[in-house]
Protein backbone atom coordinates (compact mmCIF):
# COMPACT_ATOMS: atom_id res chain seq x y z
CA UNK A 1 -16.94 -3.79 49.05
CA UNK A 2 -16.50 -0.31 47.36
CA UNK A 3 -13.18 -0.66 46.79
CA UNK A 4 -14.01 -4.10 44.61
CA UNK A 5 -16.81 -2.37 42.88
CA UNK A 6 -13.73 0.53 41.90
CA UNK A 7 -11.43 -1.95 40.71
CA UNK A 8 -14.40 -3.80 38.39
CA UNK A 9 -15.42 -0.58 37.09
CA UNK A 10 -11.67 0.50 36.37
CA UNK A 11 -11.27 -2.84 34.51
CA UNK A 12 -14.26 -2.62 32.46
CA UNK A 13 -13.27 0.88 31.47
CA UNK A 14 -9.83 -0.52 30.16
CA UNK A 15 -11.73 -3.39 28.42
CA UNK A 16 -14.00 -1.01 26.50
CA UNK A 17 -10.95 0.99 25.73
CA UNK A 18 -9.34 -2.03 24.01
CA UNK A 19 -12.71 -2.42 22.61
CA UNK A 20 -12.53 0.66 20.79
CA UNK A 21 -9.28 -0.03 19.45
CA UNK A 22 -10.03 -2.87 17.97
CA UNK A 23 -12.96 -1.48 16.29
CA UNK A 24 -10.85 1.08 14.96
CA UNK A 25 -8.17 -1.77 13.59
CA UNK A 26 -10.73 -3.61 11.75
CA UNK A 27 -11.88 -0.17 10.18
CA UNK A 28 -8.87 0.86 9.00
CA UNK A 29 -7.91 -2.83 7.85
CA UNK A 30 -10.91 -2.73 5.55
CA UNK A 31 -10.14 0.66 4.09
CA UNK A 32 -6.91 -0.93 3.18
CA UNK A 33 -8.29 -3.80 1.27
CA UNK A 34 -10.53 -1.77 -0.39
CA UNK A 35 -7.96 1.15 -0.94
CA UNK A 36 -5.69 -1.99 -2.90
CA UNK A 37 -8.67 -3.55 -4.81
CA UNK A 38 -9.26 0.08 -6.49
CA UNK A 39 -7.23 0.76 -10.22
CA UNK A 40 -4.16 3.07 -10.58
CA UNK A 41 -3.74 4.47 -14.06
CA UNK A 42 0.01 4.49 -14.76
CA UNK A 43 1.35 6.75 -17.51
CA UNK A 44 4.57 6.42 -19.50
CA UNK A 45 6.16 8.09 -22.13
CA UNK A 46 4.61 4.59 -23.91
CA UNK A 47 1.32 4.63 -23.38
CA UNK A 48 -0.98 4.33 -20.13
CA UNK A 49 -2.69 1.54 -18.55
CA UNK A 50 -4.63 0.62 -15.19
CA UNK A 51 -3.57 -1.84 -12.71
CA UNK A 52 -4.51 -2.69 -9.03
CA UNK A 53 -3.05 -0.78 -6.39
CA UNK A 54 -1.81 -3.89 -4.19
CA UNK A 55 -0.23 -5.30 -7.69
CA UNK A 56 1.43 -1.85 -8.90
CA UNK A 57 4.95 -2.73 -8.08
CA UNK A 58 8.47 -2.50 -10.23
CA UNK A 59 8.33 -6.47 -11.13
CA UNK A 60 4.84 -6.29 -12.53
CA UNK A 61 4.94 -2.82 -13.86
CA UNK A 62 7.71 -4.03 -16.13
CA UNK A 63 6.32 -7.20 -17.13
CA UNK A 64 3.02 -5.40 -18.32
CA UNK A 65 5.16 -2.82 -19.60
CA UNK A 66 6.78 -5.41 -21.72
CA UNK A 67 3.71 -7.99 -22.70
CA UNK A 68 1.63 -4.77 -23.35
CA UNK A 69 4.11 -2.25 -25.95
CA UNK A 70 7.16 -4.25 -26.50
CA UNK A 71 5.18 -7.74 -27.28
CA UNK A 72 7.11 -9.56 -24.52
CA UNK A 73 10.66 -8.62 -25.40
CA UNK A 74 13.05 -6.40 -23.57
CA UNK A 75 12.50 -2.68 -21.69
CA UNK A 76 14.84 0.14 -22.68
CA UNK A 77 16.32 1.59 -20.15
CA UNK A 78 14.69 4.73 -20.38
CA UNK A 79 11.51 3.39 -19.91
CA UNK A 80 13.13 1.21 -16.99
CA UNK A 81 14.12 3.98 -15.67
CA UNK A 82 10.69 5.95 -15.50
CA UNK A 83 8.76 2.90 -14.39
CA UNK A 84 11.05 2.62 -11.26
CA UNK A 85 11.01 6.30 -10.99
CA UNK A 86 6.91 6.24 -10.58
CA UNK A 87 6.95 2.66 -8.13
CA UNK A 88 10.13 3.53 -6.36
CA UNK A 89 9.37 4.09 -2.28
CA UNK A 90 10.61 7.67 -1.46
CA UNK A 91 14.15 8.11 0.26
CA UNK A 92 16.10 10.70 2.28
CA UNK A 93 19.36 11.14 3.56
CA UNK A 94 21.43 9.36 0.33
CA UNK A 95 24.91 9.22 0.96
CA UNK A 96 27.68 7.15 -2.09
CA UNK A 97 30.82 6.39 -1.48
């Protein structure tokens, strides 16, 4: 009987362990949505405007870029350049052949 009563209590241990973690997942998972519902001001040698976290990406950087200062038309290429400069993930270890 004490040896039962060991193995329950070891299993309820792990299950409030799991518990816990999933506690913690559902934290952080808010703090992400609310982290990506919060404006980023981006700033370009153009002018500067605020847009979503979760929707600040190269695609929609450039097509604000171009509805907001170039009235829809094309991007120069140096301002292409700096928008993919500020959305671009970081990378290491670049090697061109």
């Amino acid at each position: 009987m004490n040896t039962i009563w060991q193995f329950v209590q070891d299993i309820s241990w792990f299950g409030n362990l799991l518990r816990g973690i999933a506690d913690i997942s559902i934290i952080w998972v808010a703090f992400l949505a609310v982290k990506g519902s919060t404006y980023k001001t981006v700033s370009l040698s153009v002018g500067n405007f605020r847009i979503r976290r979760r929707d600040c990406n190269v695609q929609n950087v450039t097509n604000l870029v171009s509805m907001l200062f170039f009235d829809g038309g094309t991007v120069p290429d140096l301002v292409r350049k700096e928008i993919i400069e500020k959305t671009a993930p970081k990378v290491k270890n670049i090697t061109r052949k």
